[in-house]
N, C-alpha and C. Protein backbone atom coordinates (compact mmCIF):
# COMPACT_ATOMS: atom_id res chain seq x y z
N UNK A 1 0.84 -1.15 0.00
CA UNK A 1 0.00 0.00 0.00
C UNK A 1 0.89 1.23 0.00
N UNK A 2 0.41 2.21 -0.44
CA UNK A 2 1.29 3.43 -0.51
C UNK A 2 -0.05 4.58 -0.86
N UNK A 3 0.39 5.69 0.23
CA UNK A 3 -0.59 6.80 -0.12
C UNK A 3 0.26 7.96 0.08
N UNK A 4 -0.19 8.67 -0.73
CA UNK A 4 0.27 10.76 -0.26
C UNK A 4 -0.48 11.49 -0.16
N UNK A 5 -0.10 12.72 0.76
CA UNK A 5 -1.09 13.56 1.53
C UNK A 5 -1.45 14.70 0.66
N UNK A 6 -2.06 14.96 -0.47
CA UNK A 6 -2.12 16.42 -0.99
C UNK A 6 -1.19 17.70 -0.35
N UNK A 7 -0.59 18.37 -1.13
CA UNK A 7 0.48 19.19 -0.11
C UNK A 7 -0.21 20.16 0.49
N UNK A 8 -1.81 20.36 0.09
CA UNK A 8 -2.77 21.31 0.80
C UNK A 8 -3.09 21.02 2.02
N UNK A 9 -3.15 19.89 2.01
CA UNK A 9 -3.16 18.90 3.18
C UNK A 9 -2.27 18.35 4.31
N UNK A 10 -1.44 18.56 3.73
CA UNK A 10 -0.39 18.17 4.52
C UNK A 10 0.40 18.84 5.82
N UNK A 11 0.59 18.12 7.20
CA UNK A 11 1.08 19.13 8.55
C UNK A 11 -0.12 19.52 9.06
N UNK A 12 -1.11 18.71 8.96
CA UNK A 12 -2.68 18.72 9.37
C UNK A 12 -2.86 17.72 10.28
N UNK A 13 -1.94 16.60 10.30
CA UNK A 13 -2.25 15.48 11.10
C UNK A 13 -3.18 14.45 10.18
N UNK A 14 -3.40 14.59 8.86
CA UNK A 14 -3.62 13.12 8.23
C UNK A 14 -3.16 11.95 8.02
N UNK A 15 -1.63 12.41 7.95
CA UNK A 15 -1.17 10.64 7.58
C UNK A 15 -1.45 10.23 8.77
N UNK A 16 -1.13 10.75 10.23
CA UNK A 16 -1.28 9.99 11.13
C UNK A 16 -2.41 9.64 11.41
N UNK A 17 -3.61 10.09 11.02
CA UNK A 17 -4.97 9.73 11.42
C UNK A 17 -4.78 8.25 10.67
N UNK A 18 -4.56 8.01 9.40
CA UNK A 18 -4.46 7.73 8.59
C UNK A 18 -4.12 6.13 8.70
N UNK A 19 -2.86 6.03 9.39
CA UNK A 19 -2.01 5.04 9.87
C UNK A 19 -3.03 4.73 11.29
N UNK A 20 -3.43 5.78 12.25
CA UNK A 20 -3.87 5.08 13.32
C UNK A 20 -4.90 4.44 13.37
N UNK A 21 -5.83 4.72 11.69
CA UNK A 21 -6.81 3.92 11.57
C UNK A 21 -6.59 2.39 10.83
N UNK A 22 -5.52 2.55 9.94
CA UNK A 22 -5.04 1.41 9.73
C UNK A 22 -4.39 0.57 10.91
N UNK A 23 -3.67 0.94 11.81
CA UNK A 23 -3.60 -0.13 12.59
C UNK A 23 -4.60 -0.72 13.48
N UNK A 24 -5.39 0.45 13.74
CA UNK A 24 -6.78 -0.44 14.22
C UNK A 24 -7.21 -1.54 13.67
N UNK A 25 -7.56 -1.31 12.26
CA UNK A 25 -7.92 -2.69 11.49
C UNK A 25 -6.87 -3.54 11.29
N UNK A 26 -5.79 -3.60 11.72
CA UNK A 26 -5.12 -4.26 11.31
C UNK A 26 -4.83 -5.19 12.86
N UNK A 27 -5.08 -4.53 13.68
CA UNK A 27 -5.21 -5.39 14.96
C UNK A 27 -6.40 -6.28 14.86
N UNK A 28 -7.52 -5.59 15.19
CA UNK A 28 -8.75 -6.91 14.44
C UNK A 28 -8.46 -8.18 13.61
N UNK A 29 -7.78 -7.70 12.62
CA UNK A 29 -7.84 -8.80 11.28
C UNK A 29 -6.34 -10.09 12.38
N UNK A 30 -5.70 -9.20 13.12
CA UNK A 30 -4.39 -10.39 13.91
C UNK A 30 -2.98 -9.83 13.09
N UNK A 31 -2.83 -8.86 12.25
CA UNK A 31 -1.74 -8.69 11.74
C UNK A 31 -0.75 -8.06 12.81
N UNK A 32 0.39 -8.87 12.80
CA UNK A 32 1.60 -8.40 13.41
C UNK A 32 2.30 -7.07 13.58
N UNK A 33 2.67 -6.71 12.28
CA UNK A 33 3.46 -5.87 11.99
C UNK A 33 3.32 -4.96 11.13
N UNK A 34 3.76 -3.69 10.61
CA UNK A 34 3.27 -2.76 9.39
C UNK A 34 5.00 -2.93 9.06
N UNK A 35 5.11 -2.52 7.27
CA UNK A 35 6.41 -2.36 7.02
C UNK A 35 6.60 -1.16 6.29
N UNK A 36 7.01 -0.38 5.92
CA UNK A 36 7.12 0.77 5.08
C UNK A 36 8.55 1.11 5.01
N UNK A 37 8.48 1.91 3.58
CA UNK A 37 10.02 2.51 3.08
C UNK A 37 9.52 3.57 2.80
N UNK A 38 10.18 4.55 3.47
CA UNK A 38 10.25 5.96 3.29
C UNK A 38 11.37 6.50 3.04
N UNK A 39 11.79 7.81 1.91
CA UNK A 39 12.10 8.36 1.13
C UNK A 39 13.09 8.64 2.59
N UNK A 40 14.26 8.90 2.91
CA UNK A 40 15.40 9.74 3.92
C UNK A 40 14.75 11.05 4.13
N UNK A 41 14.79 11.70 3.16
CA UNK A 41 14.27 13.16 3.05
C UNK A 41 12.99 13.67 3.36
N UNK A 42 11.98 12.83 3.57
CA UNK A 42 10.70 12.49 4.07
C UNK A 42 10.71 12.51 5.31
N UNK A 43 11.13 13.85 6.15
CA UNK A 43 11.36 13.53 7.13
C UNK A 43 9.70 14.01 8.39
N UNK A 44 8.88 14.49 7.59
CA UNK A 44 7.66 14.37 8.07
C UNK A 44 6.90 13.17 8.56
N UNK A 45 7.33 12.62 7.45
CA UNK A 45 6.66 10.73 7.45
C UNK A 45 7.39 10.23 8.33
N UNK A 46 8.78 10.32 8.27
CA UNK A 46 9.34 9.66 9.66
C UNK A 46 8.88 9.98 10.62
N UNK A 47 8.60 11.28 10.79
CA UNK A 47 8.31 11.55 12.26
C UNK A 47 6.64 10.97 12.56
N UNK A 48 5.71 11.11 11.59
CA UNK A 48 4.87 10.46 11.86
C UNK A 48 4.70 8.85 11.99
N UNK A 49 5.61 8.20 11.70
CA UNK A 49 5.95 6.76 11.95
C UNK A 49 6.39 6.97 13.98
N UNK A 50 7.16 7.85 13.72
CA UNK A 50 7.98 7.92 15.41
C UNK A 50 7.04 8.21 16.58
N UNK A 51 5.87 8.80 15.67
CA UNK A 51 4.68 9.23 16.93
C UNK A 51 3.69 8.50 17.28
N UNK A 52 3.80 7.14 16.36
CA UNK A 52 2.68 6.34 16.38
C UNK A 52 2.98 5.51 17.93
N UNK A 53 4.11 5.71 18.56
CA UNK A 53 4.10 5.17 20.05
C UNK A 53 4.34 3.47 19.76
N UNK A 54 4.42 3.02 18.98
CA UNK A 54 5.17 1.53 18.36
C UNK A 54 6.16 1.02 18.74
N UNK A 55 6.41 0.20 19.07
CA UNK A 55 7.94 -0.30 18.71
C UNK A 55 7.92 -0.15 17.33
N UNK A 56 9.73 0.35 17.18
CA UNK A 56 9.97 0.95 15.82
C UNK A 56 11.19 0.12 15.27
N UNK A 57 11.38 -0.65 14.20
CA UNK A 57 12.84 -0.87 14.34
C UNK A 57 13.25 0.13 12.80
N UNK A 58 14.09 0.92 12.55
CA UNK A 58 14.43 1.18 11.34
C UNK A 58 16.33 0.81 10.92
N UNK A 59 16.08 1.01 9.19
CA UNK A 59 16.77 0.00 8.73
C UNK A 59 17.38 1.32 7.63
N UNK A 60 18.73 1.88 7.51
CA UNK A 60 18.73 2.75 6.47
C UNK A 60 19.58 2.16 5.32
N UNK A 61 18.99 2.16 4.02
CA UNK A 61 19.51 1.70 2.57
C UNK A 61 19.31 3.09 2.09
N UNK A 62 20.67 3.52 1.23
CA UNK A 62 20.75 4.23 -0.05
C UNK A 62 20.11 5.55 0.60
N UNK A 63 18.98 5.50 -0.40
CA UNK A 63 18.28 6.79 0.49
C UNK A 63 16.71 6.42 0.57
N UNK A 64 17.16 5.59 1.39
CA UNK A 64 15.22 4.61 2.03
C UNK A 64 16.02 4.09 3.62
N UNK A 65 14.96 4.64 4.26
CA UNK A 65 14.65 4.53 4.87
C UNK A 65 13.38 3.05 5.47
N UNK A 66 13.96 1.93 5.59
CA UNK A 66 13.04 0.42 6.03
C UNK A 66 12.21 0.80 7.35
N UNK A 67 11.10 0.76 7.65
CA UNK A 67 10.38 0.38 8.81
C UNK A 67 9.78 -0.44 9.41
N UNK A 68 9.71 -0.72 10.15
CA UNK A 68 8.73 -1.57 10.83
C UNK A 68 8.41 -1.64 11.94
N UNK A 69 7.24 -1.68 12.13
CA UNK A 69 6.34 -0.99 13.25
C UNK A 69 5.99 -2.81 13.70
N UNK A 70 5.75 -2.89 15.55
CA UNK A 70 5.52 -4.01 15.78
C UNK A 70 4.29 -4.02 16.57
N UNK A 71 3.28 -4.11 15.55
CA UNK A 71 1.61 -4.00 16.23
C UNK A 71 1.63 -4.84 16.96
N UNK A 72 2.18 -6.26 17.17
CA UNK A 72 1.54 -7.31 17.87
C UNK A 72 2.25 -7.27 18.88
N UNK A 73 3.18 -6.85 19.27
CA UNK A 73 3.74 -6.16 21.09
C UNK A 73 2.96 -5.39 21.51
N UNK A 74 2.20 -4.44 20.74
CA UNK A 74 1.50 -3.30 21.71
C UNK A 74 0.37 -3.38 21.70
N UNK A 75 -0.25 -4.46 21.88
CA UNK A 75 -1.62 -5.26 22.26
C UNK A 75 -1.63 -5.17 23.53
């Protein structure tokens, strides 16, 4: 999955709504983990990954940034 925030939009607090509604459903359904690659320079999105209160592990390649968020610890 991959989405972007309109730049009108954006620094509003959507992606994170965004993500916190996806992990809701994603706890329901039993999924573990979220994974995402974000851009280095994307440093909005990181930080909204960092606020989601997760265990976080990140992973840096090139100029990506690996994530992974560990839903099924913070049950």
């Amino acid at each position: 999955m991959a989405f972007t925030v309109e730049e009108d939009y954006q620094g509003k607090g959507l992606a994170g709504r965004l993500i916190g509604h996806l992990i809701g459903i994603a706890r329901q359904l039993g999924i573990a983990r979220f994974e995402a690659d974000v851009l280095s320079g994307n440093t909005a999105m990181l930080a909204v990954f960092a606020r989601s209160a997760l265990p976080m592990h990140q992973r840096r390649e090139g100029g990506v940034v690996h994530i992974t968020l560990a839903l099924a610890d913070a049950l």
